[in-house]
N, C-alpha and C. Protein backbone atom coordinates (compact mmCIF):
# COMPACT_ATOMS: atom_id res chain seq x y z
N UNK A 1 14.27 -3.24 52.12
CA UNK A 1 13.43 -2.13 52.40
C UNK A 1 13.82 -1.48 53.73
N UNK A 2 13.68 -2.01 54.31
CA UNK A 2 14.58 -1.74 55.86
C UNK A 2 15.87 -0.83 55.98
N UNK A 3 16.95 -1.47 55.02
CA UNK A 3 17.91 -0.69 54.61
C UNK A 3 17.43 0.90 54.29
N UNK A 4 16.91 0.71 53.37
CA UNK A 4 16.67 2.21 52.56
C UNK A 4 16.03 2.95 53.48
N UNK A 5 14.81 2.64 54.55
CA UNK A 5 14.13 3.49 56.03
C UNK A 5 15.39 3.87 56.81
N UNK A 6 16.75 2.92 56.89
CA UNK A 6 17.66 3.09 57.42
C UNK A 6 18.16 4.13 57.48
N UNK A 7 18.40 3.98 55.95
CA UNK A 7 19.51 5.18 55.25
C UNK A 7 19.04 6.59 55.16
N UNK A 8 17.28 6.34 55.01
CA UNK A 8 16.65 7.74 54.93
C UNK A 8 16.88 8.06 56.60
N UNK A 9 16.52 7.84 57.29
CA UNK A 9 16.86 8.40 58.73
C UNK A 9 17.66 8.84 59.30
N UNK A 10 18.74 8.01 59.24
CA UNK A 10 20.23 8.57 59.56
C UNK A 10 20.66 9.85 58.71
N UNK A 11 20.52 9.95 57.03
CA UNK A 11 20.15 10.75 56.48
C UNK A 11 19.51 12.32 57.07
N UNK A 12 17.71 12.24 57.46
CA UNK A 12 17.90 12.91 57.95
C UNK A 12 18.45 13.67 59.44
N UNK A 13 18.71 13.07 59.88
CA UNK A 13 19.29 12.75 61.58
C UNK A 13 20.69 13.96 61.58
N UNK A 14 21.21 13.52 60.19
CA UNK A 14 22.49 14.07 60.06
C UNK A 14 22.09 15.71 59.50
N UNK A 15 21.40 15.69 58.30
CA UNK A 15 20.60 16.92 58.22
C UNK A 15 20.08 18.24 58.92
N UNK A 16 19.09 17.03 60.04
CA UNK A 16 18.41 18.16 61.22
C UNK A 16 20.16 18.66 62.19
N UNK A 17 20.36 17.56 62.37
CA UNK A 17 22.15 18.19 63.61
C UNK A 17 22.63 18.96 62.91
N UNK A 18 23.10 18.94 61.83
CA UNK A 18 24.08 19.77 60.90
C UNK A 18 23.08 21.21 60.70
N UNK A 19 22.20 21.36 61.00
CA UNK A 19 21.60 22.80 60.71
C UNK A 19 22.56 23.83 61.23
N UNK A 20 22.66 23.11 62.62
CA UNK A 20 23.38 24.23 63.70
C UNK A 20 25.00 24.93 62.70
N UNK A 21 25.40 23.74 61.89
CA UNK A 21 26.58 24.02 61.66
C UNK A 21 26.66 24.67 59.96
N UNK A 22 25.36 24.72 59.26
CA UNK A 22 25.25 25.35 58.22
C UNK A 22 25.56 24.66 57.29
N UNK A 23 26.14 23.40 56.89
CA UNK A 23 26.99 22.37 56.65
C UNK A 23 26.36 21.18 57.30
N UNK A 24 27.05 19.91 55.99
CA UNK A 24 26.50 18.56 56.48
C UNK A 24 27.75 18.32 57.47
N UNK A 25 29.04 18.71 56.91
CA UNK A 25 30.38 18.62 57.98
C UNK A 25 31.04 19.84 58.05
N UNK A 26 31.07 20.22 58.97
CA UNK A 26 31.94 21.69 59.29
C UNK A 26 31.03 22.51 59.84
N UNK A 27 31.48 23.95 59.12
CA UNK A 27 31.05 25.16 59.35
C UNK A 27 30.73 25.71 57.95
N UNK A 28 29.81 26.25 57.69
CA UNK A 28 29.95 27.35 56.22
C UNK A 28 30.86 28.28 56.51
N UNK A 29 31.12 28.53 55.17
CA UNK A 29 32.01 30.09 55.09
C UNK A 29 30.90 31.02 54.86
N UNK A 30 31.54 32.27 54.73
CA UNK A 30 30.44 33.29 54.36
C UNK A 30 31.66 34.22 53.22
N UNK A 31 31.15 34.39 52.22
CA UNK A 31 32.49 35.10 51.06
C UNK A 31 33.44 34.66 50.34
N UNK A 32 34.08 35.55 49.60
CA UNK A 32 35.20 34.87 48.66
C UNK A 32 35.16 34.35 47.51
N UNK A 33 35.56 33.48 47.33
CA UNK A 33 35.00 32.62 46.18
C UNK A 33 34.96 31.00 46.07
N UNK A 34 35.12 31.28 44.64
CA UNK A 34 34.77 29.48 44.32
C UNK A 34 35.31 29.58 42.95
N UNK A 35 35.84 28.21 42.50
CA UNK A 35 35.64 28.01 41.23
C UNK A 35 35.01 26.52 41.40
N UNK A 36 34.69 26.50 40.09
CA UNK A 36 33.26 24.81 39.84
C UNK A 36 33.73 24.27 38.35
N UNK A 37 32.62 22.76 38.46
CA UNK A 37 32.33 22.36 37.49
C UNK A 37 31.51 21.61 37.60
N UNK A 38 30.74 21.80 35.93
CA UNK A 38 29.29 21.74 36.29
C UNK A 38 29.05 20.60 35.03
N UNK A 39 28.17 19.42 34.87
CA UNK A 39 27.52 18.80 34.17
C UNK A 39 26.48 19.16 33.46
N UNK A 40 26.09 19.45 32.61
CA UNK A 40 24.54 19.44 31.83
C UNK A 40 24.00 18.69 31.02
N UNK A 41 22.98 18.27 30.97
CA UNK A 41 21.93 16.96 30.31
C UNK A 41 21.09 17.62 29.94
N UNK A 42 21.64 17.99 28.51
CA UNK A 42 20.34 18.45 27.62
C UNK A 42 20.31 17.79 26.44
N UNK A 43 19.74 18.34 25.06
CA UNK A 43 19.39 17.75 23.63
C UNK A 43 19.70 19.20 22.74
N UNK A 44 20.88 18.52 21.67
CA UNK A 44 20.97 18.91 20.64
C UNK A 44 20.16 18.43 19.22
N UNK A 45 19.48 19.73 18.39
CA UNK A 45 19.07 18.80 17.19
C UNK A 45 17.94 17.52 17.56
N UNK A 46 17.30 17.23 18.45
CA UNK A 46 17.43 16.19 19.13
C UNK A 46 17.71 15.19 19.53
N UNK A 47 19.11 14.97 19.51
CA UNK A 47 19.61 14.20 20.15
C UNK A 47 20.08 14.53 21.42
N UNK A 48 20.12 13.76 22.70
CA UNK A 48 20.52 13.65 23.92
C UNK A 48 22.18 13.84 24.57
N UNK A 49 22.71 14.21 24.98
CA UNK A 49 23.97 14.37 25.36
C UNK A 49 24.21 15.46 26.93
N UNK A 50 25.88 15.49 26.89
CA UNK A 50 25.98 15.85 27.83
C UNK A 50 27.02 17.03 27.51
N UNK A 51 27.30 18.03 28.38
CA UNK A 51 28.22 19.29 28.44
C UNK A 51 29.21 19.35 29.39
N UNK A 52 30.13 19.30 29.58
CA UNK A 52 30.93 20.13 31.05
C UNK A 52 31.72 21.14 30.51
N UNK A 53 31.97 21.70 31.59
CA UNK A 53 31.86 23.17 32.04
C UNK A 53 32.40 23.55 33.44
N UNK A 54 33.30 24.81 32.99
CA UNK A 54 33.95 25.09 34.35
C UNK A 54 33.56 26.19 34.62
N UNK A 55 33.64 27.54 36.07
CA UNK A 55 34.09 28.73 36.16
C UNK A 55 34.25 28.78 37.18
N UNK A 56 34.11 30.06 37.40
CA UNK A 56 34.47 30.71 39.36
C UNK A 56 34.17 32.04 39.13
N UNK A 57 33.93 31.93 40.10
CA UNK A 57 33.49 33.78 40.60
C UNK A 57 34.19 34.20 42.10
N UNK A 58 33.78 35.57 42.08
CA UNK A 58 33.58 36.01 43.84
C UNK A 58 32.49 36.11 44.23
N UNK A 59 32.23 35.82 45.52
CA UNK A 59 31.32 36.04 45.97
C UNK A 59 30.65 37.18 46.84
N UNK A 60 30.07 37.43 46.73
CA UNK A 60 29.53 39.17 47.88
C UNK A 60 28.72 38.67 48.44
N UNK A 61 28.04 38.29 50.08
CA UNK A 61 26.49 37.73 50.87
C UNK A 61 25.88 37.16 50.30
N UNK A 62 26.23 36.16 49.32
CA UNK A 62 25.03 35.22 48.48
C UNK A 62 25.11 35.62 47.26
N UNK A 63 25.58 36.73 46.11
CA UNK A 63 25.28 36.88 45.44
C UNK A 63 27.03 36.33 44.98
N UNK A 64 26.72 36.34 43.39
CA UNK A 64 28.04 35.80 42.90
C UNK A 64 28.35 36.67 41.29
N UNK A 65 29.43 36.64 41.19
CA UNK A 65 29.77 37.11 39.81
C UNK A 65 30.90 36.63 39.27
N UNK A 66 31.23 36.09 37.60
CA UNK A 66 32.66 35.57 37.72
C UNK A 66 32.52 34.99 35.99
N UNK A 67 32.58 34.19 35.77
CA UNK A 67 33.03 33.66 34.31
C UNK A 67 33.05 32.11 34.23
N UNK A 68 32.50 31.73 32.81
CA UNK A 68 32.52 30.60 32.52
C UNK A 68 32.87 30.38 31.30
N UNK A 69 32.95 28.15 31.11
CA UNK A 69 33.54 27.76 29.78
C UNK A 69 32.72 26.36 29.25
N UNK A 70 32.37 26.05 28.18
CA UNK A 70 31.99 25.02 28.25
C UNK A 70 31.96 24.07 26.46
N UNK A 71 31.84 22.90 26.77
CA UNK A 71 31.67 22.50 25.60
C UNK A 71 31.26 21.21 25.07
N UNK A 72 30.84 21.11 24.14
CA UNK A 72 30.74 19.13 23.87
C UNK A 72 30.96 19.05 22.39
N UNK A 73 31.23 17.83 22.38
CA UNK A 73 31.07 17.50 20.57
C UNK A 73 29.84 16.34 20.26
N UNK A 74 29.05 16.44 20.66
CA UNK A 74 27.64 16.02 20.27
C UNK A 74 26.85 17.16 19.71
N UNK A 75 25.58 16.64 18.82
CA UNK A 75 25.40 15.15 18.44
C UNK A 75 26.26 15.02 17.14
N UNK A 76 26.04 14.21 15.93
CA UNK A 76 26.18 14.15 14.76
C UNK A 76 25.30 14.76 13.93
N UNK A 77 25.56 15.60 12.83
CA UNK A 77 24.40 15.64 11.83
C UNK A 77 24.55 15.49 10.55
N UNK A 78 23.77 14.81 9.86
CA UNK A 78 23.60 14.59 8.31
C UNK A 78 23.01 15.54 7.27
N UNK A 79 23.66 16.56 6.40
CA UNK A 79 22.35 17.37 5.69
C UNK A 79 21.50 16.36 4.35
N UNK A 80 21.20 17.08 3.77
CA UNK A 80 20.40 16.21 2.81
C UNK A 80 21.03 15.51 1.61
N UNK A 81 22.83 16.31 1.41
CA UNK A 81 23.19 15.32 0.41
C UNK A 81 24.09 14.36 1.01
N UNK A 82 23.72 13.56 2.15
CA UNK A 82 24.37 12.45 2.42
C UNK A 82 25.51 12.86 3.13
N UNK A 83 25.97 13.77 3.53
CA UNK A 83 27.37 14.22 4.13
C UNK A 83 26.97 14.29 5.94
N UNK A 84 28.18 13.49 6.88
CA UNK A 84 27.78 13.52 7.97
C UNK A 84 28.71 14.22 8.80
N UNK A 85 28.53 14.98 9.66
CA UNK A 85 29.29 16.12 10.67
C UNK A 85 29.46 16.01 12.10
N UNK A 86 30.73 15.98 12.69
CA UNK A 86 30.21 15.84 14.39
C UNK A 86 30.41 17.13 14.42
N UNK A 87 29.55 17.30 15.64
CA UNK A 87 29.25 18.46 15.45
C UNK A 87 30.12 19.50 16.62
N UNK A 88 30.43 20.61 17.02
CA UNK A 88 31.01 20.96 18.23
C UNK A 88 30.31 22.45 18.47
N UNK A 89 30.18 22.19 19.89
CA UNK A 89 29.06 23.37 20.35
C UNK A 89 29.62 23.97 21.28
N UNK A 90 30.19 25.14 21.79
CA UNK A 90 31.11 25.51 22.58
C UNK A 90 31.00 27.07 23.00
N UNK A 91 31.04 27.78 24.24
CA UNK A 91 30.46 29.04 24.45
C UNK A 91 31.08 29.24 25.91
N UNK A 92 31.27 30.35 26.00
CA UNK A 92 31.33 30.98 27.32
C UNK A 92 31.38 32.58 28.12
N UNK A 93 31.73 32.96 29.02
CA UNK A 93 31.11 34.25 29.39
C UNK A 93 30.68 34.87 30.76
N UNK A 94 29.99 35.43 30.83
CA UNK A 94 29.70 35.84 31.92
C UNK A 94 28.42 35.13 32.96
N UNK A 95 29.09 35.02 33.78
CA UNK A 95 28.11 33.84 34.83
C UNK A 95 27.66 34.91 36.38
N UNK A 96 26.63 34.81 36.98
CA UNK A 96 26.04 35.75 37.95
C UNK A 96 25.16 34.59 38.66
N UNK A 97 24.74 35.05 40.10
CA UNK A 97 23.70 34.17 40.45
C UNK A 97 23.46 34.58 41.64
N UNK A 98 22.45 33.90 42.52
CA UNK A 98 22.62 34.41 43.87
C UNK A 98 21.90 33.33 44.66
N UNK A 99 22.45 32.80 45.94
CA UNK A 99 22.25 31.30 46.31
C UNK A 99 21.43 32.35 47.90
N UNK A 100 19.99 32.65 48.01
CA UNK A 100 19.17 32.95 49.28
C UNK A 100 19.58 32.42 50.24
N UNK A 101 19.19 32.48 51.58
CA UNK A 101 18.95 31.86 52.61
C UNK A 101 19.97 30.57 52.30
N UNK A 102 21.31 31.22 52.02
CA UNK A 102 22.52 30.11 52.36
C UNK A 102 22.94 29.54 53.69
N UNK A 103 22.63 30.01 54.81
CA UNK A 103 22.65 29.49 55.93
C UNK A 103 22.42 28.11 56.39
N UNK A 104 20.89 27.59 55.38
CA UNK A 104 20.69 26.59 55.84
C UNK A 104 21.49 25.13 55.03
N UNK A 105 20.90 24.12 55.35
CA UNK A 105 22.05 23.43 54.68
C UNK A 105 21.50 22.88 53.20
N UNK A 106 20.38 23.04 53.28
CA UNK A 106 19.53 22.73 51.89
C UNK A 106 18.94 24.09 51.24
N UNK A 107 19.62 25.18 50.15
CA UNK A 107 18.59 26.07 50.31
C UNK A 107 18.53 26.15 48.47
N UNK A 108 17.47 27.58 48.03
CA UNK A 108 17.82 27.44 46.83
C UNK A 108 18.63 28.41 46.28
N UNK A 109 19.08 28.18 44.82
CA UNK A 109 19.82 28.80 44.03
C UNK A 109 19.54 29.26 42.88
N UNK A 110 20.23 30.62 42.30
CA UNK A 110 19.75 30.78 41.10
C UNK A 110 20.93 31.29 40.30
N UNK A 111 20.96 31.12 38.58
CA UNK A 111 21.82 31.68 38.07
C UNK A 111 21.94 32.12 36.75
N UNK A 112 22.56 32.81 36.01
CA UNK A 112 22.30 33.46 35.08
C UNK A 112 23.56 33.10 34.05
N UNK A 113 23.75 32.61 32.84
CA UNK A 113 25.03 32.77 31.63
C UNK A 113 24.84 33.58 30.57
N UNK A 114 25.85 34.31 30.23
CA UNK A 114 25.30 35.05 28.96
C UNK A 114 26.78 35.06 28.78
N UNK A 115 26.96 34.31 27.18
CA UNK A 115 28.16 33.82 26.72
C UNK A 115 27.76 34.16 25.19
N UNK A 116 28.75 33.91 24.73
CA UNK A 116 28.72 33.95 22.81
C UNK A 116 29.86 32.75 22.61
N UNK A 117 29.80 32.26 21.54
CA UNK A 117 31.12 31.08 21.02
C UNK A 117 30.34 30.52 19.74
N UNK A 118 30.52 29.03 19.21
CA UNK A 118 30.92 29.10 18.16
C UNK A 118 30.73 27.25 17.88
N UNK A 119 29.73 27.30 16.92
CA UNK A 119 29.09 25.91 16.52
C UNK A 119 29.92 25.56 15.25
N UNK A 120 30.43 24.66 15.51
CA UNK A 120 31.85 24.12 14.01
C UNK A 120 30.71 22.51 13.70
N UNK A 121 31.10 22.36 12.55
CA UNK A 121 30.46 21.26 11.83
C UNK A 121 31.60 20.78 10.78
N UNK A 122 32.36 19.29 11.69
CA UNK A 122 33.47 19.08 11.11
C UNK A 122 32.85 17.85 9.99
N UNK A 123 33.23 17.66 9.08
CA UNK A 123 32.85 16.46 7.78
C UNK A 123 33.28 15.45 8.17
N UNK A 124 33.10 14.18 8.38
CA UNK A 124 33.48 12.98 7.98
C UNK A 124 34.63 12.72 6.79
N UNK A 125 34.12 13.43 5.83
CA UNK A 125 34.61 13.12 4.36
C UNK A 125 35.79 14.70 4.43
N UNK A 126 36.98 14.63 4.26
CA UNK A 126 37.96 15.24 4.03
C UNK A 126 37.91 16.43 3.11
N UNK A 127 36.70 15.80 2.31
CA UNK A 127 36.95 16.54 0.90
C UNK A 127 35.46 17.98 0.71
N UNK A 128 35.21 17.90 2.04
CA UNK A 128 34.11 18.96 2.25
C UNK A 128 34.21 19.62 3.45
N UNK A 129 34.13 21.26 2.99
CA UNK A 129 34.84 22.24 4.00
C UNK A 129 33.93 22.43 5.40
N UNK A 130 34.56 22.50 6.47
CA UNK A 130 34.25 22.46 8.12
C UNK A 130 32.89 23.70 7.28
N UNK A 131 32.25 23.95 8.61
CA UNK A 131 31.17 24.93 8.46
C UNK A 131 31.28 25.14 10.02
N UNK A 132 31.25 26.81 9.76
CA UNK A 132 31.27 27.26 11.76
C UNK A 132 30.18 28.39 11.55
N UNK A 133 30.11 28.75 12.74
CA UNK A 133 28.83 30.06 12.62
C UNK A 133 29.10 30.36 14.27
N UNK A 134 28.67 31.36 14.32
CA UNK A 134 28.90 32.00 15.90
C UNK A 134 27.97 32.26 16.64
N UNK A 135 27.39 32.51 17.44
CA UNK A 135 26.10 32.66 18.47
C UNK A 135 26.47 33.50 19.62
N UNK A 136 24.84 33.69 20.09
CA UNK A 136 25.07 33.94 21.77
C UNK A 136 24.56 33.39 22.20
N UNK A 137 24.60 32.65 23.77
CA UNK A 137 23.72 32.09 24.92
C UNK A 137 23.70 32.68 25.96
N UNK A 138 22.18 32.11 26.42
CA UNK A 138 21.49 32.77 27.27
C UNK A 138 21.12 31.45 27.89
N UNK A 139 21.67 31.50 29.66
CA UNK A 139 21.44 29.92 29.83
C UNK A 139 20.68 30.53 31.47
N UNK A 140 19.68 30.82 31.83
CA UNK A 140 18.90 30.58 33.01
C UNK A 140 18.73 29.52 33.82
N UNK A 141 18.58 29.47 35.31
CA UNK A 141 18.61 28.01 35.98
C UNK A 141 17.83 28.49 37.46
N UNK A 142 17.88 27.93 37.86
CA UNK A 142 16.89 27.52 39.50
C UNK A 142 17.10 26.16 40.05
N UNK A 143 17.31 25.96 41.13
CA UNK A 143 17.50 24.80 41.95
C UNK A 143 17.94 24.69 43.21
N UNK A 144 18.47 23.68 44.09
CA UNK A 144 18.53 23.68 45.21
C UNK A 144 20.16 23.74 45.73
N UNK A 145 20.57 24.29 46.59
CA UNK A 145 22.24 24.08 46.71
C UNK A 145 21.92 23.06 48.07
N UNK A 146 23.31 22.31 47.98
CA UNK A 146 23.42 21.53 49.65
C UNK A 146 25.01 22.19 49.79
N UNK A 147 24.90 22.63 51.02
CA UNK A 147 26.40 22.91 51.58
C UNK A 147 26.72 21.96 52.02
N UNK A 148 27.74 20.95 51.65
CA UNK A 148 28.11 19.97 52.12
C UNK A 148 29.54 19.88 53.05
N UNK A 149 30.23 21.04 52.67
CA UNK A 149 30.95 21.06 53.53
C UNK A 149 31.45 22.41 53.43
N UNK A 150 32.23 23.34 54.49
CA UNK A 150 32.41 24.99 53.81
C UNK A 150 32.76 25.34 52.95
N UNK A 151 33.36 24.29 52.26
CA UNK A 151 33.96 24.69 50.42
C UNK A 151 33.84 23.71 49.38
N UNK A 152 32.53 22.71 50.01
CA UNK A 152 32.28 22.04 48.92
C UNK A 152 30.86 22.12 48.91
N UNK A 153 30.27 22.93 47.46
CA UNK A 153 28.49 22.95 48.01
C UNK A 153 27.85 22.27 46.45
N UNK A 154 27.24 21.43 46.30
CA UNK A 154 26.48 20.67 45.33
C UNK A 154 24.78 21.12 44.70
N UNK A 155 25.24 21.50 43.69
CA UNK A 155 24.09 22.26 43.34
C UNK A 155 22.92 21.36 42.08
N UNK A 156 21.58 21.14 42.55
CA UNK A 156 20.82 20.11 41.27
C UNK A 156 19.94 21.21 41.15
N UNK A 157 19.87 21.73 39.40
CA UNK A 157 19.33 22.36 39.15
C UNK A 157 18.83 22.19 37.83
N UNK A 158 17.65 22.96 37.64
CA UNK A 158 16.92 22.83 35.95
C UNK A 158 17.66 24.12 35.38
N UNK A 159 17.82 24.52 33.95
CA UNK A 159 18.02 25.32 33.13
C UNK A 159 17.00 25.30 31.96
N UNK A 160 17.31 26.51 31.13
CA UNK A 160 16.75 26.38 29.86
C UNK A 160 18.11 27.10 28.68
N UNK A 161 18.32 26.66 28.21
CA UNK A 161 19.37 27.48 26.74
C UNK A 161 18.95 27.63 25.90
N UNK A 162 18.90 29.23 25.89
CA UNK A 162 18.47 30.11 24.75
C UNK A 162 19.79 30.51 23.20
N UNK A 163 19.70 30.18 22.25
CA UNK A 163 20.95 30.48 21.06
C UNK A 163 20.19 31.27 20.42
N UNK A 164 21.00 32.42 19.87
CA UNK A 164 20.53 33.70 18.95
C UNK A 164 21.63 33.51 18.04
N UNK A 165 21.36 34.17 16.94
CA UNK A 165 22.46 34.81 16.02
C UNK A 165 23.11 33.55 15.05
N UNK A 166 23.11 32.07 15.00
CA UNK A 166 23.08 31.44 14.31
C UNK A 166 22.46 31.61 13.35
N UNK A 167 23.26 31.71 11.53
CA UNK A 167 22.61 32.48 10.56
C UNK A 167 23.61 31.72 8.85
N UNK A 168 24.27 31.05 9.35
CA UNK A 168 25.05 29.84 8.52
C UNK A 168 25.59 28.32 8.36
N UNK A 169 24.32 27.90 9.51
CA UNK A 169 24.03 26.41 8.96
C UNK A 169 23.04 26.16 7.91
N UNK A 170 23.59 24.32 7.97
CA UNK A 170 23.12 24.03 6.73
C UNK A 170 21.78 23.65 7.28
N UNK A 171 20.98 23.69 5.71
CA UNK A 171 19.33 22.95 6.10
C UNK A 171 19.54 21.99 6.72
N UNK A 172 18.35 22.44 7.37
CA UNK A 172 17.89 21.55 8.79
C UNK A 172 18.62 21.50 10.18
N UNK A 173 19.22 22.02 10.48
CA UNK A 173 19.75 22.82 11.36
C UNK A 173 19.58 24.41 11.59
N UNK A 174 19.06 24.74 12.91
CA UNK A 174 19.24 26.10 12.92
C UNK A 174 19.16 26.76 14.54
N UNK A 175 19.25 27.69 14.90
CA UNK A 175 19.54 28.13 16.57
C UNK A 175 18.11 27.68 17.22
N UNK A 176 17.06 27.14 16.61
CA UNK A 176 16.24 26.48 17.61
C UNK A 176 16.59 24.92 17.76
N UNK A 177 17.43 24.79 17.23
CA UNK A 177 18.17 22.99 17.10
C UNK A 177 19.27 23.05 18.63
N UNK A 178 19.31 24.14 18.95
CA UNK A 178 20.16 24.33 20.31
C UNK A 178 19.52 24.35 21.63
N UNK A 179 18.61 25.20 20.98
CA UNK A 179 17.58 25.63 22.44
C UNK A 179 17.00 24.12 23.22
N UNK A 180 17.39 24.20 24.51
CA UNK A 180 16.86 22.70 25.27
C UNK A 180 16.57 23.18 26.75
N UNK A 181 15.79 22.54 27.27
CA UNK A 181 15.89 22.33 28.95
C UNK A 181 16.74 21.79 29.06
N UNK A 182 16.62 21.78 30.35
CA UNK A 182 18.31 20.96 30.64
C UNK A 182 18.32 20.86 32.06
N UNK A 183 19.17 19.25 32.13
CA UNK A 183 19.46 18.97 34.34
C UNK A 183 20.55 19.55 33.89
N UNK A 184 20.96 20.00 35.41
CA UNK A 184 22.51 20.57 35.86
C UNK A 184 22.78 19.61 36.79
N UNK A 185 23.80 19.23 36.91
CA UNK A 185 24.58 18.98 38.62
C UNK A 185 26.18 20.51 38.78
N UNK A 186 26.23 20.83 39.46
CA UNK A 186 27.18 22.08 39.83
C UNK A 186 27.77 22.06 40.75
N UNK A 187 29.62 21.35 41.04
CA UNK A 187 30.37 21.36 42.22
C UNK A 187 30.97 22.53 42.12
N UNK A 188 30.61 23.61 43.52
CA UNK A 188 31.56 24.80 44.06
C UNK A 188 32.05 24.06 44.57
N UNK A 189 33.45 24.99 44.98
CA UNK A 189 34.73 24.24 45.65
C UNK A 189 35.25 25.89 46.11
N UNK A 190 35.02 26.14 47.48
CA UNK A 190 35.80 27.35 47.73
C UNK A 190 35.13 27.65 48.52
């Protein structure tokens, strides 16, 4: 227990000093860009899984604009005559956001995706044809950035993913089988 009072202190110790420097080590930058990659923990269908995902943007005083990619092959699904599919969920597009009161070394962030791509449903069984269908997303988020160092800043944030336009899966599947909250973790690098 001792330890952990330890660790929280020094912790913040390092925090409050580092204000001056905008950063836990260094200096912040101010501009330019970044490219990232980002984790997400959401639920397909409901099942649980994970996403990664890259992009980069430029940056203008906090605000950002630039492009993204992402994808997973979770979960599995079964339709009703016994046939089972992994499934692949994959999208990307235009990414925006704008990180406030970046100065300090803890502040918050926000960001915006609006992508289109393309849900494939590969068979198990050889002898029954893939099934794809196409979409758009709409992926909203909020959370906190830490500048951890001038070109490395760590972002924990909530989302929500919105899917439209899915209109050729099979029963029991359909674009509300996409839609999830979702954790982020998000490394800029730049």
């Amino acid at each position: 227990m001792r330890i952990f009072f330890f660790a929280c202190s020094m912790f913040s110790i390092l925090v409050v000093s580092a204000q001056k420097d905008n950063t836990l080590i260094g200096e912040n930058s101010d501009g330019g860009a970044f490219g990232s990659v980002f984790i997400e923990m959401s639920t397909i269908n409901g099942q649980f899984g994970t996403d990664v995902g890259g992009g980069g943007a430029a940056v203008f005083n906090g605000f950002f604009l630039g492009g993204y990619g992402q994808g997973t092959r979770f979960p599995t699904f079964s339709d009703g005559g016994g046939n089972t599919y992994e499934l692949h969920f994959n999208h990307g597009g235009l990414w925006m956001g704008y990180s406030p009161l970046r100065t300090a070394v803890i502040h918050p962030y926000t960001s915006v995706k609006l992508g289109w791509g393309k849900v494939r449903l590969n068979p198990d069984d050889e002898g029954i044809d893939r099934i794809s269908d196409q979409h758009f997303t709409l992926v909203p988020e909020a959370g906190v950035e830490l500048n951890l160092t001038n070109s490395l800043h760590i972002v924990f944030s909530a989302a929500y993913r919105v899917v439209n336009g899915l209109e050729n899966l099979p029963q029991g599947l359909d674009q509300d089988s996409f839609n999830s909250l979702m954790g982020k973790i998000t490394f800029r690098i730049g």
